[in-house]
C-alpha atoms as a PDB file:
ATOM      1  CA  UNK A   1      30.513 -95.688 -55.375  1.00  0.00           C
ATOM      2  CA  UNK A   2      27.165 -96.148 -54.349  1.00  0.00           C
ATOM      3  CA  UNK A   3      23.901 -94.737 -55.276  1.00  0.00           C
ATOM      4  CA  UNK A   4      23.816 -91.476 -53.368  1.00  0.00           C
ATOM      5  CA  UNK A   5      27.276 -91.169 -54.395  1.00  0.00           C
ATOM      6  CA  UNK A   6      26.325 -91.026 -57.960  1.00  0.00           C
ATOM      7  CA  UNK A   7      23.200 -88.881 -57.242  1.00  0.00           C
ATOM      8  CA  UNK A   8      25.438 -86.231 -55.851  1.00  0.00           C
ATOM      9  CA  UNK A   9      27.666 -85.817 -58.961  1.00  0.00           C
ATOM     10  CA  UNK A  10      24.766 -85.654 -61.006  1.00  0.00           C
ATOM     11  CA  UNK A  11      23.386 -83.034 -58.549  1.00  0.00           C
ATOM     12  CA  UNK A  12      26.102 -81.289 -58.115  1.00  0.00           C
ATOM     13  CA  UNK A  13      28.867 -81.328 -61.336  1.00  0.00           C
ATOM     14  CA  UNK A  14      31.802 -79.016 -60.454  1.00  0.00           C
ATOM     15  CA  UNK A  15      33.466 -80.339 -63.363  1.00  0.00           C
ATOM     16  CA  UNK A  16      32.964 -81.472 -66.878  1.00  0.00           C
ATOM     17  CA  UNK A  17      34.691 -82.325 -69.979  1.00  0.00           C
ATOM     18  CA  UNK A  18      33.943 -84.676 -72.845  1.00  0.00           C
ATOM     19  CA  UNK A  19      34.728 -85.617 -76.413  1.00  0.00           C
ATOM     20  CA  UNK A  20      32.397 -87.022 -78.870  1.00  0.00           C
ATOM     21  CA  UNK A  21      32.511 -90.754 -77.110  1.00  0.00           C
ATOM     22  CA  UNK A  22      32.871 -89.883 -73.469  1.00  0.00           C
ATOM     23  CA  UNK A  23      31.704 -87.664 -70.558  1.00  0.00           C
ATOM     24  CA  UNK A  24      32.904 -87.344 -67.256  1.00  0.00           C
ATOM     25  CA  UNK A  25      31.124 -85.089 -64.484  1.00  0.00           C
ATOM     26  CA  UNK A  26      32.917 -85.063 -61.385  1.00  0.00           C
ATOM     27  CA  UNK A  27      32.780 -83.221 -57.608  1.00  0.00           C
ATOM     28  CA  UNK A  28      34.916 -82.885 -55.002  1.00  0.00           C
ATOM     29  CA  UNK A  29      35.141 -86.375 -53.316  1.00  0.00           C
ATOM     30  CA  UNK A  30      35.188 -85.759 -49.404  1.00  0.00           C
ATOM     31  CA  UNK A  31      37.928 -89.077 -49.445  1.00  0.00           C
ATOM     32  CA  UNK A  32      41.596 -88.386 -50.101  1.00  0.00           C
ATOM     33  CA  UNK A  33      41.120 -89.884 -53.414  1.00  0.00           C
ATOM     34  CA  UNK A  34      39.717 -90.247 -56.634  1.00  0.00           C
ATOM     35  CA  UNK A  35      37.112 -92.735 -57.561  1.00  0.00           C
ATOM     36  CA  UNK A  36      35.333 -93.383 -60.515  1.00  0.00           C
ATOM     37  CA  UNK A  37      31.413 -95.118 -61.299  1.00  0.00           C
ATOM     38  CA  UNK A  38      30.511 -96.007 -64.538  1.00  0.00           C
ATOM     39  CA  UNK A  39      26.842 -95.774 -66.756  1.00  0.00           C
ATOM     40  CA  UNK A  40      27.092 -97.350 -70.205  1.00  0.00           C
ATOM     41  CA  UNK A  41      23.544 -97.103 -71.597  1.00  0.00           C
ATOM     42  CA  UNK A  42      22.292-100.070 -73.250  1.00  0.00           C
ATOM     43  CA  UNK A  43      20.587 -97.459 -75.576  1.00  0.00           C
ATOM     44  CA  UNK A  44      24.514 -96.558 -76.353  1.00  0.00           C
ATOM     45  CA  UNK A  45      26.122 -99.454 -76.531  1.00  0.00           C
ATOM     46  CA  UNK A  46      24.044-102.471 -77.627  1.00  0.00           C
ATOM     47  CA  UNK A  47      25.563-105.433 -76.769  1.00  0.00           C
ATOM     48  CA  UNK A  48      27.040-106.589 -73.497  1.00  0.00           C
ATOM     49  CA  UNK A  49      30.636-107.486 -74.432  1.00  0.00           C
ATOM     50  CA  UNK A  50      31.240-103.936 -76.176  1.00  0.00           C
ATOM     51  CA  UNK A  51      29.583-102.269 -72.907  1.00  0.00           C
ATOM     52  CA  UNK A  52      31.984-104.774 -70.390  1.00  0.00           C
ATOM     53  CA  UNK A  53      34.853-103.766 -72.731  1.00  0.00           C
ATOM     54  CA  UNK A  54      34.221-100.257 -72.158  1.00  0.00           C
ATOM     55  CA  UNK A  55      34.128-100.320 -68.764  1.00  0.00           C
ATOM     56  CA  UNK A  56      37.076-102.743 -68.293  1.00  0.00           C
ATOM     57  CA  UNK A  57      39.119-100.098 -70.328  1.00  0.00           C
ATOM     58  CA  UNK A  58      38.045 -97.072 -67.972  1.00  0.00           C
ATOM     59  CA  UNK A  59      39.275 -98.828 -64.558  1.00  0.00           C
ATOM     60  CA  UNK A  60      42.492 -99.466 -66.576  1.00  0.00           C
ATOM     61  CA  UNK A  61      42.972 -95.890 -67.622  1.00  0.00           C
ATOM     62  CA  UNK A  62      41.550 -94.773 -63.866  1.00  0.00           C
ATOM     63  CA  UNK A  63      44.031 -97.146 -62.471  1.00  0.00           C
ATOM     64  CA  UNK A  64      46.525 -95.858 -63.975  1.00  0.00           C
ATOM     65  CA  UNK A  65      46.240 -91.733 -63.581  1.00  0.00           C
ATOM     66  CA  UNK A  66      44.452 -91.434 -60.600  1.00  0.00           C
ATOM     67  CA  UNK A  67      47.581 -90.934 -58.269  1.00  0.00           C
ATOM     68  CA  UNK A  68      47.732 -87.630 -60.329  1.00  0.00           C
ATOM     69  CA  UNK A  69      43.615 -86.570 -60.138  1.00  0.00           C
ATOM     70  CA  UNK A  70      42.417 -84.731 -57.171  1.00  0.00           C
ATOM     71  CA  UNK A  71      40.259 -85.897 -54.742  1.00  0.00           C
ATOM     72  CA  UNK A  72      37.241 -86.012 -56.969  1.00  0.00           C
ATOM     73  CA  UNK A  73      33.806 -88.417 -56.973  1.00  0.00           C
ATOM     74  CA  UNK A  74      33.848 -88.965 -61.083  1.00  0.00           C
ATOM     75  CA  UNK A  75      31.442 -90.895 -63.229  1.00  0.00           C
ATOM     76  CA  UNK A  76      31.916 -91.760 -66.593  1.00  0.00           C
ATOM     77  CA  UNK A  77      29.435 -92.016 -69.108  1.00  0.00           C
ATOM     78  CA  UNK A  78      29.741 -93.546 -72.948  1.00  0.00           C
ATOM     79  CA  UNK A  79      27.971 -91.546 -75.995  1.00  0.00           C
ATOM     80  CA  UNK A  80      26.729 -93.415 -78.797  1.00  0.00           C
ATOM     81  CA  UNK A  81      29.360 -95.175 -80.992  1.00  0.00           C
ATOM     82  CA  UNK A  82      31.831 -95.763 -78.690  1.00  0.00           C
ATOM     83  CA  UNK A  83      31.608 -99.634 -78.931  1.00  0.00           C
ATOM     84  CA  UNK A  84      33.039 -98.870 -83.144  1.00  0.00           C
ATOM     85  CA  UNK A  85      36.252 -97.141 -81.608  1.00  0.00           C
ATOM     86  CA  UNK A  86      39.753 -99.421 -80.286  1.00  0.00           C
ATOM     87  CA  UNK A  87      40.694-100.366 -77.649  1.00  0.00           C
ATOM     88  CA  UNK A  88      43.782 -97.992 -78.176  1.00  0.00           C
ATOM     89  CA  UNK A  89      41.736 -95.168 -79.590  1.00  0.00           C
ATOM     90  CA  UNK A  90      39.621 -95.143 -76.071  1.00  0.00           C
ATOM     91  CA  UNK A  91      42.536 -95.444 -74.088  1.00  0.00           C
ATOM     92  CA  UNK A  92      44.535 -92.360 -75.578  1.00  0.00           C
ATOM     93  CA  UNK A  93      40.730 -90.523 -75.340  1.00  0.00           C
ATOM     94  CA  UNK A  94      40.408 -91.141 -72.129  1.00  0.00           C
ATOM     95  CA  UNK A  95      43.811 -90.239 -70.977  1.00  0.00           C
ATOM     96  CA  UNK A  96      43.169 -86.928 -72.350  1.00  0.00           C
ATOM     97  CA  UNK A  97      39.931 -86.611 -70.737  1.00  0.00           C
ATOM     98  CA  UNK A  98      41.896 -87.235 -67.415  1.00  0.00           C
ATOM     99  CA  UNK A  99      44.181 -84.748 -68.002  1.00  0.00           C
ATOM    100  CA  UNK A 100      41.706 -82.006 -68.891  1.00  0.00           C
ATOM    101  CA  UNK A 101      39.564 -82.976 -65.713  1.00  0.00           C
ATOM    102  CA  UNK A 102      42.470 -82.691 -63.505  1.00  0.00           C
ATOM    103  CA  UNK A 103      42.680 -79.125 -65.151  1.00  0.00           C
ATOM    104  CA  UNK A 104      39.592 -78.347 -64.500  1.00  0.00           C
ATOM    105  CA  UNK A 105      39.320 -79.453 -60.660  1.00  0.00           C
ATOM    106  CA  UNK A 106      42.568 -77.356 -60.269  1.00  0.00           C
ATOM    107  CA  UNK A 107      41.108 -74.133 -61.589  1.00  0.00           C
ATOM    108  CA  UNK A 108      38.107 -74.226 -59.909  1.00  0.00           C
ATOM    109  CA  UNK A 109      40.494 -74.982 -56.352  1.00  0.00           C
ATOM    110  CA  UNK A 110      42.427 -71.935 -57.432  1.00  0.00           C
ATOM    111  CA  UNK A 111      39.308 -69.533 -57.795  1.00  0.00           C
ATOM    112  CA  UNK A 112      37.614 -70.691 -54.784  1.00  0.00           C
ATOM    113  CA  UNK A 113      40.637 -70.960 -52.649  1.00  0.00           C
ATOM    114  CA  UNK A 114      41.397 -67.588 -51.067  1.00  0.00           C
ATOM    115  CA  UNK A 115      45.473 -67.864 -50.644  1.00  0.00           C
ATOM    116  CA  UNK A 116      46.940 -69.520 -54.567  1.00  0.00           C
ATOM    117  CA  UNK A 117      50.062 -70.054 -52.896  1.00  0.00           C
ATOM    118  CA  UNK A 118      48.810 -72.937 -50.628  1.00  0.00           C
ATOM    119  CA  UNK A 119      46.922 -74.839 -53.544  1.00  0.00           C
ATOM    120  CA  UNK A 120      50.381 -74.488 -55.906  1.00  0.00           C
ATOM    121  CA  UNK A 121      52.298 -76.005 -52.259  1.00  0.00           C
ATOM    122  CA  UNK A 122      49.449 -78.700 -52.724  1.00  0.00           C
ATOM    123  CA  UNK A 123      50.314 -79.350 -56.018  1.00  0.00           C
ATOM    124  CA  UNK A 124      54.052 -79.166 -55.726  1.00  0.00           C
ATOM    125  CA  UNK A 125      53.957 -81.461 -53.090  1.00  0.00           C
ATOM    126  CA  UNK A 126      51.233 -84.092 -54.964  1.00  0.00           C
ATOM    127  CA  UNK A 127      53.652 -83.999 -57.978  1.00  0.00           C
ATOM    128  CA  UNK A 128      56.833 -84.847 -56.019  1.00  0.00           C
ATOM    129  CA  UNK A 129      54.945 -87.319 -53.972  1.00  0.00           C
END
């Protein structure tokens, strides 16, 4: 993602969740995918290995769910003591923030799509796909 990219989620969040370690504000993405851009705040996470470890762990997790996320533009940002958790703790964290994104996205498709019917095909049709 590039710079404007990020400026325009920031600008313009249609979607947020978090937990206590994590954020994610995401958009609609005008690609036919997700994709995800990382800020890990030296203020947040001191030292570089626990910030690279962070970030190595999100493009897992990404890699691995975002055939099921909507076309969104996400970014991902850590909250102060994130670098004490596991690896496995951030992992099942983030999967869950995946899922509840995806949630989100979908709801706010359904109340600002005028027929329901042709965003549950869309879904239907991602989930068999």
């Amino acid at each position: 993602m590039s710079a404007e990219d990020y400026r325009n989620v920031f600008n313009d969040v249609t979607c947020k969740v978090s937990n206590r370690h994590i954020l994610l504000l995401a958009r609609e993405s005008n690609t036919q995918h997700a994709r995800v851009g990382l800020v890990v705040a030296k203020k947040n996470v001191r030292k570089a290995v626990e910030r690279n470890r962070f970030k190595r762990l999100v493009r897992d997790s990404f890699r691995l769910h975002q055939h099921n996320l909507e076309p969104l533009d996400i970014v991902v940002l850590s909250r102060p003591g994130i670098a004490e958790l596991d690896n496995q703790t951030i992992f099942k964290q983030l999967e869950k923030l995946w899922y509840r994104l995806n949630k989100r996205a979908l709801d706010n498709k359904l109340k600002s799509c005028s027929d329901p019917n042709q965003v549950e095909q869309q879904q239907k049709v991602k989930n068999d796909g």
